[in-house]
Every structure is written in C-alpha cells, then in structure tokens.
PDB file of N, CA and C in Angstrom:
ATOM      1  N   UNK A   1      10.789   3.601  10.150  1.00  0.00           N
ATOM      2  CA  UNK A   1      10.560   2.976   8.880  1.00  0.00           C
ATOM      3  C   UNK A   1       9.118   3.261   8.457  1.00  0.00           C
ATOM      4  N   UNK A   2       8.940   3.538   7.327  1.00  0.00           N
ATOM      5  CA  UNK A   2       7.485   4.076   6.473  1.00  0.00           C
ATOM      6  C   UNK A   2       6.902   2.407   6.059  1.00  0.00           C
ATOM      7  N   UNK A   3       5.412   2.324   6.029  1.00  0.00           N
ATOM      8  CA  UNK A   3       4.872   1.435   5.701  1.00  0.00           C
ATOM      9  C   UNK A   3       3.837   2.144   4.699  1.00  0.00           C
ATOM     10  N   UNK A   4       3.480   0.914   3.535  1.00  0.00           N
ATOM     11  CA  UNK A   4       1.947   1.218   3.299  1.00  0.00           C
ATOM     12  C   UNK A   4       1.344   0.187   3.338  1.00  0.00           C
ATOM     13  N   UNK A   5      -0.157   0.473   3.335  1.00  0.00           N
ATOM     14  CA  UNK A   5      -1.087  -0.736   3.326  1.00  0.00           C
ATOM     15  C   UNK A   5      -1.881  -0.029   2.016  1.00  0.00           C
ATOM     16  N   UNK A   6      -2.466  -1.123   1.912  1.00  0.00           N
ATOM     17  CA  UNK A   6      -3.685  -1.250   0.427  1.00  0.00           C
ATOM     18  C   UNK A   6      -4.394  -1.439   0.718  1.00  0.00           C
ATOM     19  N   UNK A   7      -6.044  -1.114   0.459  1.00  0.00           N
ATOM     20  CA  UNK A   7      -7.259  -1.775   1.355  1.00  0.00           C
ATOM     21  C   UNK A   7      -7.561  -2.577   0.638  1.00  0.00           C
ATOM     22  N   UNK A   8      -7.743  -4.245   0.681  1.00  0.00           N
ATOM     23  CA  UNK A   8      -8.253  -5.050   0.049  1.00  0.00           C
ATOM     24  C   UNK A   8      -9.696  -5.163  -0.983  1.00  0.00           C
ATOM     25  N   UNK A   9     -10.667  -4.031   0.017  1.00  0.00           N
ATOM     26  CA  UNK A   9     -11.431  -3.982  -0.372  1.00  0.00           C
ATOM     27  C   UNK A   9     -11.604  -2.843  -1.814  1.00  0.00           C
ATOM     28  N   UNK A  10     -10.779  -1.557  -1.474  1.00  0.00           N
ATOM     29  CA  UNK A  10     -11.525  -0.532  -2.284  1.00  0.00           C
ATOM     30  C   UNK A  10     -10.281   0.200  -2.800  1.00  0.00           C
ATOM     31  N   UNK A  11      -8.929  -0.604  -3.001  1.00  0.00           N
ATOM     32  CA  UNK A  11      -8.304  -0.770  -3.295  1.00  0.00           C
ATOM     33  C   UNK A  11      -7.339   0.814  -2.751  1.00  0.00           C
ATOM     34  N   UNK A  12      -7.913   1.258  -1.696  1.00  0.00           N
ATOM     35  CA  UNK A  12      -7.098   3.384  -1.223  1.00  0.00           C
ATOM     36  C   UNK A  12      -5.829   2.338  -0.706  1.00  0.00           C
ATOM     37  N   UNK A  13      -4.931   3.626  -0.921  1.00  0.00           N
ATOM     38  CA  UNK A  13      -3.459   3.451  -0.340  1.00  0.00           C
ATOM     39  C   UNK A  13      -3.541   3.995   0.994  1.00  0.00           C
ATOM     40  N   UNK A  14      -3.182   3.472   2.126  1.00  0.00           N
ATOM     41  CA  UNK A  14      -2.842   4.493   3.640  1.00  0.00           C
ATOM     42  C   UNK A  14      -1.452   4.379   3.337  1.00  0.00           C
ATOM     43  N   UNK A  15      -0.804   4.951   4.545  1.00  0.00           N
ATOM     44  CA  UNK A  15       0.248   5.482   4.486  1.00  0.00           C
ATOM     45  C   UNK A  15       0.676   5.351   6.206  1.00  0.00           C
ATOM     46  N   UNK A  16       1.835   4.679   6.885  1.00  0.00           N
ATOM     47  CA  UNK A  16       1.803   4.485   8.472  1.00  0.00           C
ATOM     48  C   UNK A  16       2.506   6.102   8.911  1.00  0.00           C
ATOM     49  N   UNK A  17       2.486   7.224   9.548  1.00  0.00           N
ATOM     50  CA  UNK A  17       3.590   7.679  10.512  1.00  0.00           C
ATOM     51  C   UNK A  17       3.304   8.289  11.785  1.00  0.00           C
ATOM     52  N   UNK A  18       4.479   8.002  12.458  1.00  0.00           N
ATOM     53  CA  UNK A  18       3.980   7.454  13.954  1.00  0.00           C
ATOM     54  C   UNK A  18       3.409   7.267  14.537  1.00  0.00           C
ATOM     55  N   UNK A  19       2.411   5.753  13.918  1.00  0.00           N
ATOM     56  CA  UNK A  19       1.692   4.450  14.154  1.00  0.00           C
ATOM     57  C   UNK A  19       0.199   5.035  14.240  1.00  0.00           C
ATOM     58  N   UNK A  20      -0.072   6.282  13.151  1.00  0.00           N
ATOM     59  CA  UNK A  20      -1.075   6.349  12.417  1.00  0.00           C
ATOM     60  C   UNK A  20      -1.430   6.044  11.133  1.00  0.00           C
ATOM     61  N   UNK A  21      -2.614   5.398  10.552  1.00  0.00           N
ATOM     62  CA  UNK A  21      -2.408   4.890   8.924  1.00  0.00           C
ATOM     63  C   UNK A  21      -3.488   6.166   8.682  1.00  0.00           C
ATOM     64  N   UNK A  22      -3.174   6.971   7.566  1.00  0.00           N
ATOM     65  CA  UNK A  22      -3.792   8.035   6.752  1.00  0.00           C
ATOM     66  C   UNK A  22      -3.741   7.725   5.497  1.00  0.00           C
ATOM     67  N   UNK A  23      -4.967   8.175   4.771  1.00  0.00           N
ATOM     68  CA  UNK A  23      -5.438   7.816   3.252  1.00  0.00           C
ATOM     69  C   UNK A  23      -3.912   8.274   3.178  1.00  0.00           C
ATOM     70  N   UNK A  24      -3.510   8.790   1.736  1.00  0.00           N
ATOM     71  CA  UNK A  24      -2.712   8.671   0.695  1.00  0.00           C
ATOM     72  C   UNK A  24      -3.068   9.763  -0.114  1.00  0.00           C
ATOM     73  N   UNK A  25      -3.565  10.864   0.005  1.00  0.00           N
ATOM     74  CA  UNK A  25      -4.857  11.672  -0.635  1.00  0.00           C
ATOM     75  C   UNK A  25      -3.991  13.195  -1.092  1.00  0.00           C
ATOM     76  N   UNK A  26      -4.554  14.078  -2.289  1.00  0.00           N
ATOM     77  CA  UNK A  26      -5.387  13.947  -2.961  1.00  0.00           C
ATOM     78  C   UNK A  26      -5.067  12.720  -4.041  1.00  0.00           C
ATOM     79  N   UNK A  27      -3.612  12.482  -4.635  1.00  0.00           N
ATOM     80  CA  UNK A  27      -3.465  11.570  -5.564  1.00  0.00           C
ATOM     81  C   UNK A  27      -2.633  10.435  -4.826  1.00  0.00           C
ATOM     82  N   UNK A  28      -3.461   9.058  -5.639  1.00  0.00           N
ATOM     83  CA  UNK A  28      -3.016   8.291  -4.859  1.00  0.00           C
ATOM     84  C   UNK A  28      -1.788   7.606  -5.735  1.00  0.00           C
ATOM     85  N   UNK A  29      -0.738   7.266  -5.164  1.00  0.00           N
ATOM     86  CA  UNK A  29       0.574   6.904  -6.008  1.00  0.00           C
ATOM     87  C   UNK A  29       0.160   5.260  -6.900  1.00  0.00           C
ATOM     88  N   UNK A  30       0.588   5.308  -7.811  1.00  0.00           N
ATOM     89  CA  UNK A  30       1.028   3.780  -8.656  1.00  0.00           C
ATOM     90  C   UNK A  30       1.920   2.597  -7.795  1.00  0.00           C
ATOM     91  N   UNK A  31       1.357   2.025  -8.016  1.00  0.00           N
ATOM     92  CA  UNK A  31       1.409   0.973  -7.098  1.00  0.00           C
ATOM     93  C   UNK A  31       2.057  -0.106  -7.954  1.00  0.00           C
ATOM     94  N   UNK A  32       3.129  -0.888  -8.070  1.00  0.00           N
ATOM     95  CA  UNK A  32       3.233  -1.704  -9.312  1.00  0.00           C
ATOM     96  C   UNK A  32       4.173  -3.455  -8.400  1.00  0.00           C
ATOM     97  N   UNK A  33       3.246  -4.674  -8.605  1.00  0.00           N
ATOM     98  CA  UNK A  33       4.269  -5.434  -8.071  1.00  0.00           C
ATOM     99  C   UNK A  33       5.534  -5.431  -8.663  1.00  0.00           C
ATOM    100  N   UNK A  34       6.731  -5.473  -8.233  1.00  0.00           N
ATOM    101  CA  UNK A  34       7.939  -5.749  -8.611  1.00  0.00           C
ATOM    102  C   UNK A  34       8.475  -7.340  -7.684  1.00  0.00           C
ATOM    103  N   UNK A  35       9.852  -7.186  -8.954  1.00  0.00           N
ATOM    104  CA  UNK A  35      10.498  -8.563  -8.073  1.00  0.00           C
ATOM    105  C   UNK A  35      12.193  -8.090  -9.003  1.00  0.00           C
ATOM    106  N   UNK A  36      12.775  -8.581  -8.145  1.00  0.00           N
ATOM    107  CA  UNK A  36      14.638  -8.671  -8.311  1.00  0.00           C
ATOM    108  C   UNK A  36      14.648  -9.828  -8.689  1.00  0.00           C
ATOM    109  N   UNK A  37      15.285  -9.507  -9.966  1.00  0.00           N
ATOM    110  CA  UNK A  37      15.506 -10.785 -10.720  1.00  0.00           C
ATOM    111  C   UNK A  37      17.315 -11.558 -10.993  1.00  0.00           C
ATOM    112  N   UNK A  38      17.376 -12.799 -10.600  1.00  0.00           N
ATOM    113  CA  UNK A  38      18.957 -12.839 -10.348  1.00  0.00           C
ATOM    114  C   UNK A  38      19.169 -14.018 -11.807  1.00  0.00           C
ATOM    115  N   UNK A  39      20.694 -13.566 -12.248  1.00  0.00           N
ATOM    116  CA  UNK A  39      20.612 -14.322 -12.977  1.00  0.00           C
ATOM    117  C   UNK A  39      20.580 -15.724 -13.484  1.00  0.00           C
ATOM    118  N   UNK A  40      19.717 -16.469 -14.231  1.00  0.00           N
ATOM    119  CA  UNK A  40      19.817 -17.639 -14.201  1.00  0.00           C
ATOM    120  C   UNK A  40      18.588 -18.079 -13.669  1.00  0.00           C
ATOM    121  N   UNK A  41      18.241 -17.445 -12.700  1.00  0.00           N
ATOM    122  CA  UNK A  41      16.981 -17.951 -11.824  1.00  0.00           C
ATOM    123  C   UNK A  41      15.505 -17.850 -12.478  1.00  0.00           C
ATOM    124  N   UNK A  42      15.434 -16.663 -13.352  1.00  0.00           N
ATOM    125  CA  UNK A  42      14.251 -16.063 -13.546  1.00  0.00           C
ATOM    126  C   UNK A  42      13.781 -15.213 -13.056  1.00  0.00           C
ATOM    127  N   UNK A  43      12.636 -14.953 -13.246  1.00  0.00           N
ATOM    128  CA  UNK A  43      11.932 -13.388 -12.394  1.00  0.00           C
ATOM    129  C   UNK A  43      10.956 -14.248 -11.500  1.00  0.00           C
ATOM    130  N   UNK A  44      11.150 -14.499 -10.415  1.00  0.00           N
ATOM    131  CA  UNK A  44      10.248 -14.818  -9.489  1.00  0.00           C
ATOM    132  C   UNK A  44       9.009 -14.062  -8.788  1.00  0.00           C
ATOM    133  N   UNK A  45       8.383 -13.182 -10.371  1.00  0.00           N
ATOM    134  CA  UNK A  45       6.741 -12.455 -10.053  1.00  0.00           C
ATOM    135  C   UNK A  45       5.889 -13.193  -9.780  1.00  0.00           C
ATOM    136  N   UNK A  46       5.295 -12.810  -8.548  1.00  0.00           N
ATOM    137  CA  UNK A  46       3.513 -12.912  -8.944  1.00  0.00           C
ATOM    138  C   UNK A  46       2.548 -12.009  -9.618  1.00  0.00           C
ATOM    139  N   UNK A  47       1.912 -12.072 -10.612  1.00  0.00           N
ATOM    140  CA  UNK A  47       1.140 -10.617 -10.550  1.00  0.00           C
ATOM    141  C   UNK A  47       0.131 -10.125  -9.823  1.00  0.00           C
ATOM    142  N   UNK A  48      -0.065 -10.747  -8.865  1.00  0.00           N
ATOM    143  CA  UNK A  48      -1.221 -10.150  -7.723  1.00  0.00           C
ATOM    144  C   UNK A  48      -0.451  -9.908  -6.811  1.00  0.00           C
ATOM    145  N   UNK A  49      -1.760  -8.920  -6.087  1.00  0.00           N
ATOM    146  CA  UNK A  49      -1.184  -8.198  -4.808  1.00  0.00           C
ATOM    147  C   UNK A  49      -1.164  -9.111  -3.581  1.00  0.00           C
ATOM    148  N   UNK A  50      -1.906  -9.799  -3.363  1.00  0.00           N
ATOM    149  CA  UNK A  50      -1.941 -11.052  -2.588  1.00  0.00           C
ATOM    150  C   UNK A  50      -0.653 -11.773  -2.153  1.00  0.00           C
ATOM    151  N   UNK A  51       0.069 -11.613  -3.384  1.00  0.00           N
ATOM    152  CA  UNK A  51       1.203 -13.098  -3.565  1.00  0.00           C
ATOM    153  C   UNK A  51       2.853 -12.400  -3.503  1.00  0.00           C
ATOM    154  N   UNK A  52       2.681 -10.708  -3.789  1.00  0.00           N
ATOM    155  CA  UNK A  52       3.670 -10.215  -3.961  1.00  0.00           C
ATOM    156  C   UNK A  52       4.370 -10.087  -3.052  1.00  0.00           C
ATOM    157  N   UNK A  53       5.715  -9.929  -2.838  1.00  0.00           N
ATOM    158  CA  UNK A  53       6.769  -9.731  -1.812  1.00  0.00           C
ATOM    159  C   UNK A  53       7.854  -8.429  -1.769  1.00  0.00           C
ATOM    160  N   UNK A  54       7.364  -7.844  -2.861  1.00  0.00           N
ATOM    161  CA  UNK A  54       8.060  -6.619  -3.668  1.00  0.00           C
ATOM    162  C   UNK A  54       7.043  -5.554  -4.393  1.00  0.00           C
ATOM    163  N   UNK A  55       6.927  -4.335  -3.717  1.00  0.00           N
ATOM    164  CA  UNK A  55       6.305  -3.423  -4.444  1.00  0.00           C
ATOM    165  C   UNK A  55       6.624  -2.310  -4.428  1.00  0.00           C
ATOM    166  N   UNK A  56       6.580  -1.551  -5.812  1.00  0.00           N
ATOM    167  CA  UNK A  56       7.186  -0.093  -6.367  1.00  0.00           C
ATOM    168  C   UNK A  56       6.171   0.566  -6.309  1.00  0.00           C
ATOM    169  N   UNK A  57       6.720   1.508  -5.342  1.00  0.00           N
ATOM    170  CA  UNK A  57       5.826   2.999  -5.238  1.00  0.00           C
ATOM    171  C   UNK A  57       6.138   4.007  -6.174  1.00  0.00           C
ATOM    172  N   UNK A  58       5.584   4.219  -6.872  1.00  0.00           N
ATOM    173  CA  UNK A  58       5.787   5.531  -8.368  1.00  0.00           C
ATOM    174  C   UNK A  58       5.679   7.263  -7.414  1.00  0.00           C
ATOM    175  N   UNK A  59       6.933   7.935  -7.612  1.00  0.00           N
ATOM    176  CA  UNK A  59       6.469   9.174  -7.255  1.00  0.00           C
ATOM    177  C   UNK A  59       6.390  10.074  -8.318  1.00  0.00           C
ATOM    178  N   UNK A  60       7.266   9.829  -9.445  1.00  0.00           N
ATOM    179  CA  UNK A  60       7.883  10.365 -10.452  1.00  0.00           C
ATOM    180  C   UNK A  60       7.925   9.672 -11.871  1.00  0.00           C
ATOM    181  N   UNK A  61       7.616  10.148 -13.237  1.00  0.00           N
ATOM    182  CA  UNK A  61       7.936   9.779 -14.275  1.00  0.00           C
ATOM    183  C   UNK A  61       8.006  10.500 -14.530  1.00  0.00           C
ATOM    184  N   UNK A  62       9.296  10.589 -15.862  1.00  0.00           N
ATOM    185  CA  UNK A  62       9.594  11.298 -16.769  1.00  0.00           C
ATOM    186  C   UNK A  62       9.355  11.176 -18.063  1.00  0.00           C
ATOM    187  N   UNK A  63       8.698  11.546 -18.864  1.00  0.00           N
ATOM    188  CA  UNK A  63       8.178  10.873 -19.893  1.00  0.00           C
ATOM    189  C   UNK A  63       8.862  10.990 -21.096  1.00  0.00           C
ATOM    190  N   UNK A  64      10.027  12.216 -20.940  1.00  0.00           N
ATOM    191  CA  UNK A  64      11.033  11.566 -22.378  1.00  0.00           C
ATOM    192  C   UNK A  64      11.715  10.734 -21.921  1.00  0.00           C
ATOM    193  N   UNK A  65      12.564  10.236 -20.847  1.00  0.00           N
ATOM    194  CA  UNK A  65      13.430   9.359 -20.421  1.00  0.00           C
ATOM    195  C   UNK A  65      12.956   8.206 -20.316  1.00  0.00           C
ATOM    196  N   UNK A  66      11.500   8.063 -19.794  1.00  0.00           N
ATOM    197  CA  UNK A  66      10.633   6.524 -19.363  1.00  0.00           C
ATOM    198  C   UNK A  66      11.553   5.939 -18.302  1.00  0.00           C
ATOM    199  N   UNK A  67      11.595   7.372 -17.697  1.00  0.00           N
ATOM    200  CA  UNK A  67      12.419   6.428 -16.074  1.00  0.00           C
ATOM    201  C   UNK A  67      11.428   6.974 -14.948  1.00  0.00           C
ATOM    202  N   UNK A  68      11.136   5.898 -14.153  1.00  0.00           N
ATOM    203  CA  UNK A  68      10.536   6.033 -13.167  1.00  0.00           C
ATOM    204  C   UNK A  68      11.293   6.568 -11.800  1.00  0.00           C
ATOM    205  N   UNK A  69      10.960   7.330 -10.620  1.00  0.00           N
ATOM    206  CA  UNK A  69      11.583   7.400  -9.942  1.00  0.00           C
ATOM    207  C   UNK A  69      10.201   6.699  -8.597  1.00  0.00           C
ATOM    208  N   UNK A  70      10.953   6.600  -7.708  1.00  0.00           N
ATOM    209  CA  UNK A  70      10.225   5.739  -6.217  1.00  0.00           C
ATOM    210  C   UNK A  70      10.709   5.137  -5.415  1.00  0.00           C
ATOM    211  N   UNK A  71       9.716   4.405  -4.568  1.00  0.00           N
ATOM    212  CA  UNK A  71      10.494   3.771  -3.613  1.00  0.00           C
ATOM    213  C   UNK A  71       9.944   2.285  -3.684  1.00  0.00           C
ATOM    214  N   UNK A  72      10.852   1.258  -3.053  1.00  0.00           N
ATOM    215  CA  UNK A  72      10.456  -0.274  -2.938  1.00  0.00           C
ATOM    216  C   UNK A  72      10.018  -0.409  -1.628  1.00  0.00           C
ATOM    217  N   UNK A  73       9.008  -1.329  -1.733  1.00  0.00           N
ATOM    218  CA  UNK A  73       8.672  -1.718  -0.585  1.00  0.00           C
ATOM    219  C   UNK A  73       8.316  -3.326  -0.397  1.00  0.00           C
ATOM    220  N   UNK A  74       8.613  -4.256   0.859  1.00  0.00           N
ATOM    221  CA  UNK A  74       8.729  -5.331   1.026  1.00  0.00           C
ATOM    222  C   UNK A  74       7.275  -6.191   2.172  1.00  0.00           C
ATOM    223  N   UNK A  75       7.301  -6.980   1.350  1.00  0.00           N
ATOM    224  CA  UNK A  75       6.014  -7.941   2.330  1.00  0.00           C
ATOM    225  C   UNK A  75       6.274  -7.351   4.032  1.00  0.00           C
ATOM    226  N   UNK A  76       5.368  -7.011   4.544  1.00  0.00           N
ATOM    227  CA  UNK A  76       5.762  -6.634   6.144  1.00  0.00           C
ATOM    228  C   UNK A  76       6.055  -8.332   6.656  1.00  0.00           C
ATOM    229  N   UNK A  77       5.395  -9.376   6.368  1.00  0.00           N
ATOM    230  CA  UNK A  77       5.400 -10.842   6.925  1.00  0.00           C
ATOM    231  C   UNK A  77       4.046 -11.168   7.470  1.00  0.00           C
ATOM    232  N   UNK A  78       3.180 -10.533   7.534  1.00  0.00           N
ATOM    233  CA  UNK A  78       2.013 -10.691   8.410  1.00  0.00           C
ATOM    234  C   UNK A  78       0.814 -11.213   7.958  1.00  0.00           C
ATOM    235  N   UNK A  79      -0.022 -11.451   8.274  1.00  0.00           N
ATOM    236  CA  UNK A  79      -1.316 -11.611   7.403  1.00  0.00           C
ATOM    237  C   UNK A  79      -1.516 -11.055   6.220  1.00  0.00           C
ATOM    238  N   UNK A  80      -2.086 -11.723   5.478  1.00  0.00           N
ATOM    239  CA  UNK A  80      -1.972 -10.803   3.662  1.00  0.00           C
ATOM    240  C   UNK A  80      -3.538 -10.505   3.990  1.00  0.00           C
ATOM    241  N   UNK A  81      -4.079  -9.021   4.117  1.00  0.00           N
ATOM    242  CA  UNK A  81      -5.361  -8.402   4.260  1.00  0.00           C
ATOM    243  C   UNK A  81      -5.391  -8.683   6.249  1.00  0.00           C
ATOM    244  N   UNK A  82      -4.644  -7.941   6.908  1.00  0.00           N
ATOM    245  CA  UNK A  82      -4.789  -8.071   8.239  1.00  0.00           C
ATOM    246  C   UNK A  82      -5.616  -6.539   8.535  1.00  0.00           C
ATOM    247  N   UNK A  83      -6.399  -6.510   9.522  1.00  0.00           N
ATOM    248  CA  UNK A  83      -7.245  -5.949  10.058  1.00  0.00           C
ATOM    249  C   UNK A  83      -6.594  -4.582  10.890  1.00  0.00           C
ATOM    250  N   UNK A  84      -6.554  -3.353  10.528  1.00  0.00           N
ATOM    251  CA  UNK A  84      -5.932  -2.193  10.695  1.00  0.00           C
ATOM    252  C   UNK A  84      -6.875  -1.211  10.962  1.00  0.00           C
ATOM    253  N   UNK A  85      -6.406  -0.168  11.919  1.00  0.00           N
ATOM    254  CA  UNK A  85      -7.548   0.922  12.285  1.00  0.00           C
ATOM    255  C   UNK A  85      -6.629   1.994  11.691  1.00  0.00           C
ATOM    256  N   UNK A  86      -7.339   2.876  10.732  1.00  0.00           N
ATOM    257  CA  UNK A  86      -7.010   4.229   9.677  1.00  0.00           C
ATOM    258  C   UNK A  86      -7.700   5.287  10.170  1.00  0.00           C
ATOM    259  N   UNK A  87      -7.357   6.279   9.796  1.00  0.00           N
ATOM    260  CA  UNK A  87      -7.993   7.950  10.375  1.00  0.00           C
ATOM    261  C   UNK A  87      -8.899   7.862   9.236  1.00  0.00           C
ATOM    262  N   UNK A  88     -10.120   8.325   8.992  1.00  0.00           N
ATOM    263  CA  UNK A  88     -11.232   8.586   8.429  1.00  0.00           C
ATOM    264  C   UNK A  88     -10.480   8.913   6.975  1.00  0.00           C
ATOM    265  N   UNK A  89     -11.200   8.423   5.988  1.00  0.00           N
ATOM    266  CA  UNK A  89     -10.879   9.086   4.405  1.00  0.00           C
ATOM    267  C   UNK A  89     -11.401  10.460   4.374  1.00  0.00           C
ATOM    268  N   UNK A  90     -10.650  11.267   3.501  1.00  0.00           N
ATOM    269  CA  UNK A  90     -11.386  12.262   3.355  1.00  0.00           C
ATOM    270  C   UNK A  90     -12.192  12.366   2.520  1.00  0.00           C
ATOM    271  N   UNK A  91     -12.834  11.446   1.631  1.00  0.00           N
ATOM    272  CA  UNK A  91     -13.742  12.075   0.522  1.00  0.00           C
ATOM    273  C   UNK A  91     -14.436  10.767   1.102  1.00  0.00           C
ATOM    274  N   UNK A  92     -13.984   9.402   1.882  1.00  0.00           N
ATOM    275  CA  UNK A  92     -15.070   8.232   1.428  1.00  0.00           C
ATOM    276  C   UNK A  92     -16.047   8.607   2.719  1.00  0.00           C
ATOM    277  N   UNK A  93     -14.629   8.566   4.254  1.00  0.00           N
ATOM    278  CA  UNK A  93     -15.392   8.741   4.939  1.00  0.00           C
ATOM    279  C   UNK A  93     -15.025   7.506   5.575  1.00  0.00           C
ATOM    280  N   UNK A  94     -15.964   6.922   6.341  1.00  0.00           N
ATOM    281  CA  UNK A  94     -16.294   5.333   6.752  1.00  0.00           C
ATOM    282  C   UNK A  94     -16.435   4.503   5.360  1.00  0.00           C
ATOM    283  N   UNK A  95     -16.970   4.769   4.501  1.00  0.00           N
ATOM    284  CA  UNK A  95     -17.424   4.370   3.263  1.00  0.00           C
ATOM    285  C   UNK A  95     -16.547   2.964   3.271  1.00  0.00           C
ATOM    286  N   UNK A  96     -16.976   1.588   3.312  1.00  0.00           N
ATOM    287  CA  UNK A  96     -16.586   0.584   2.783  1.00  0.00           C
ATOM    288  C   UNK A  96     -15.628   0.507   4.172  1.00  0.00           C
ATOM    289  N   UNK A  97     -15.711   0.779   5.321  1.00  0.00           N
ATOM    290  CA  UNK A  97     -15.049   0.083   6.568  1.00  0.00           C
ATOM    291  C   UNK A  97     -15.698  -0.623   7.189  1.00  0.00           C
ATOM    292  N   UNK A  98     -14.837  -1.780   7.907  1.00  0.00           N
ATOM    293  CA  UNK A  98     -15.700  -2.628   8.481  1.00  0.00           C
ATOM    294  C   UNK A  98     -16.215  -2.596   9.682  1.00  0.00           C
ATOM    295  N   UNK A  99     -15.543  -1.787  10.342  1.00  0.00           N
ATOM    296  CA  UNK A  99     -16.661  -1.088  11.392  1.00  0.00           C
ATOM    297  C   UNK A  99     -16.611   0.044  12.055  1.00  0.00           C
ATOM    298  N   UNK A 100     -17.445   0.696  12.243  1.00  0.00           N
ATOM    299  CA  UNK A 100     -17.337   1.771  12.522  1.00  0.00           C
ATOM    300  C   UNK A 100     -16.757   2.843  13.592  1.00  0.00           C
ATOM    301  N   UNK A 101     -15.983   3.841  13.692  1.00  0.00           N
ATOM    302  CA  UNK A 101     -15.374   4.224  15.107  1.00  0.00           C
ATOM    303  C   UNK A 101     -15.768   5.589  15.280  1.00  0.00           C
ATOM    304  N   UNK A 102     -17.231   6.489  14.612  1.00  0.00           N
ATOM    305  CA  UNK A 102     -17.075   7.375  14.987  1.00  0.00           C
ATOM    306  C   UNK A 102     -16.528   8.249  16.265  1.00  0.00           C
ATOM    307  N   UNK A 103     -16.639   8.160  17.103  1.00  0.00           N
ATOM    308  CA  UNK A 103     -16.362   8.980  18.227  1.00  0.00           C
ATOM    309  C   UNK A 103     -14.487   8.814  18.353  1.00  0.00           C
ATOM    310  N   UNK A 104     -13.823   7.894  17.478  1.00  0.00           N
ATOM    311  CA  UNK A 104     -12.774   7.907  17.679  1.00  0.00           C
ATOM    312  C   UNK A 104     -12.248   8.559  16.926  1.00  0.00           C
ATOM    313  N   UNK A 105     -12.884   8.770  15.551  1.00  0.00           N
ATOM    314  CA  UNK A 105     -12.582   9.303  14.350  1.00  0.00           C
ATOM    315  C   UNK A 105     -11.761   7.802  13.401  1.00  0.00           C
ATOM    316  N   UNK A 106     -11.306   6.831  13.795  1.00  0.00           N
ATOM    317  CA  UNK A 106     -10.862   6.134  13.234  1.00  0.00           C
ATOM    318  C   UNK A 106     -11.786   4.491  12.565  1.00  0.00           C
ATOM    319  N   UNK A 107     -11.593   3.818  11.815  1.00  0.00           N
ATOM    320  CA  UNK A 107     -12.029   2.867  11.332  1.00  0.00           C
ATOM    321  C   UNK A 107     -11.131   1.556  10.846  1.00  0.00           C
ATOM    322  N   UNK A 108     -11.896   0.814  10.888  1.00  0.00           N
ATOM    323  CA  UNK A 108     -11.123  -0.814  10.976  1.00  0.00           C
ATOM    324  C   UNK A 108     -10.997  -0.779   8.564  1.00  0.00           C
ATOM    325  N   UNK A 109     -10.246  -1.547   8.376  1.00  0.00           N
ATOM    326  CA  UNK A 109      -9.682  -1.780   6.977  1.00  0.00           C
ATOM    327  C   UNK A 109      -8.890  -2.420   7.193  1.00  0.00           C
ATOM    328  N   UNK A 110      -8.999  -3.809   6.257  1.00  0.00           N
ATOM    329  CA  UNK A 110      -8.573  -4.714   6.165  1.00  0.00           C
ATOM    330  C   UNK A 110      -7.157  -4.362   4.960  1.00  0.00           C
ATOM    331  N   UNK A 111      -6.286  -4.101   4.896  1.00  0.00           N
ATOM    332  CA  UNK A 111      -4.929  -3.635   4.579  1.00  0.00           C
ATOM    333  C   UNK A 111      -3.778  -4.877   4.534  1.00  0.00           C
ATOM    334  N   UNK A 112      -3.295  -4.746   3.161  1.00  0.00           N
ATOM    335  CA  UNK A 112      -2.235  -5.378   2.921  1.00  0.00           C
ATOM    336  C   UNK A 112      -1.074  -4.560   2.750  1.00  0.00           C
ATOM    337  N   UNK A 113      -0.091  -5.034   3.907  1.00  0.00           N
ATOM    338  CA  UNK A 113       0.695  -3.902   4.692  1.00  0.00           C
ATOM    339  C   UNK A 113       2.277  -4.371   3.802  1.00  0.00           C
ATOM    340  N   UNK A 114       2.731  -3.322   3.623  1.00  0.00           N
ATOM    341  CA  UNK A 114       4.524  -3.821   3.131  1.00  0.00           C
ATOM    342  C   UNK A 114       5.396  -2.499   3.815  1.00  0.00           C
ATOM    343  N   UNK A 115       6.688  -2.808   4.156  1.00  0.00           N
ATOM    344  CA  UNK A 115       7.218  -1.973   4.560  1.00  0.00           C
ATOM    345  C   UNK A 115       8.822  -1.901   3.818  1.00  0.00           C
ATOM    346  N   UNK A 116       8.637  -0.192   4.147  1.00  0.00           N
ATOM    347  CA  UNK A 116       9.609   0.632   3.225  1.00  0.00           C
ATOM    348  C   UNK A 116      11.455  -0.530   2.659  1.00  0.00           C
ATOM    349  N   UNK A 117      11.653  -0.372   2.065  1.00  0.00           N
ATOM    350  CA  UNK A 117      13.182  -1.184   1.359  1.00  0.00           C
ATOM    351  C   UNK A 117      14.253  -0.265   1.850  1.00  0.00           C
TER     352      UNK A 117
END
C-alpha cells in the first residue's frame, strides 16, 4: 500500500516505497481535502489539512472536460504531524528539518501521513 505524508512545516509532499519516504519531485502533485458525501447527511468537510480524513491526489486534468483524474487517500490514524525520517530533498536539502542525519543521508520531518484508498 502507497502512503503520502505532507510536511507540516514547508508544506513538500514525500511519497512512502518500501518504507522509504522521498520528496515528490520535480512537480509536486495537488493535494485537495476531499470527503464522500451521503445522502441526507451532508458533506462532512473540514477544510484543513489537520482535520481531514480524505485526500485527492491530482495526477491529471483535462481542461475541456474539467475532469480530474487521481487517487484518494485516507487518514493513516496516527498522530496528525508525527515525526518521520525522509531521504534528503533534492533542491532543499536538510533545509527546514528538524534534525539533522547527515552521514545517514536521511532527516527527521514532521509529516502528516494518509494512506492510499
């Protein structure tokens, strides 16, 4: 199963596969909260990323149709901004991690994690 996280702080997308998190790079995808709405009930959105339980990954638009294509992804359950070690950015670097791992090549980022629908 594919995960992403968000960095709380500087808002880069990683990306989990096999139980490495890597930027998201060169372009980073649209990110949009969603929610399934049933009838009668309402749309049970939050609009922050914090609060959401549902989020659409954009890979694709078409711009005469205005249909999006992507994937959903769901609250993992865990801490909202839990503490994650990522492979180095390529353009930031360490830039804005909370601590540092040179010799490992990896760094701590605080990541709000959801996994694939």
């Amino acid at each position: 199963m594919k995960s992403i996280g968000i960095d709380k702080n500087t808002s880069d997308v990683y990306e989990c596969a096999a139980g490495l998190w890597h930027s998201v790079w060169p372009s980073a995808p649209v990110i949009s909260v969603a929610a399934f709405v049933v009838p009668g009930q309402g749309a049970p959105l939050r609009p922050d990323l914090d609060g959401a339980e549902t989020v659409f990954r954009e890979d694709s638009f078409d711009t005469v149709t205005r249909i999006r294509r992507g994937r959903f992804y769901q609250s993992s359950g865990g801490l909202r901004g839990s503490l994650t070690d990522v492979l180095s950015h390529p353009v930031y670097g360490a830039a804005g991690s909370l601590s540092r791992g040179a010799s490992s090549g990896r760094y701590t980022r605080q990541l709000v994690i959801f996994d694939q629908l």
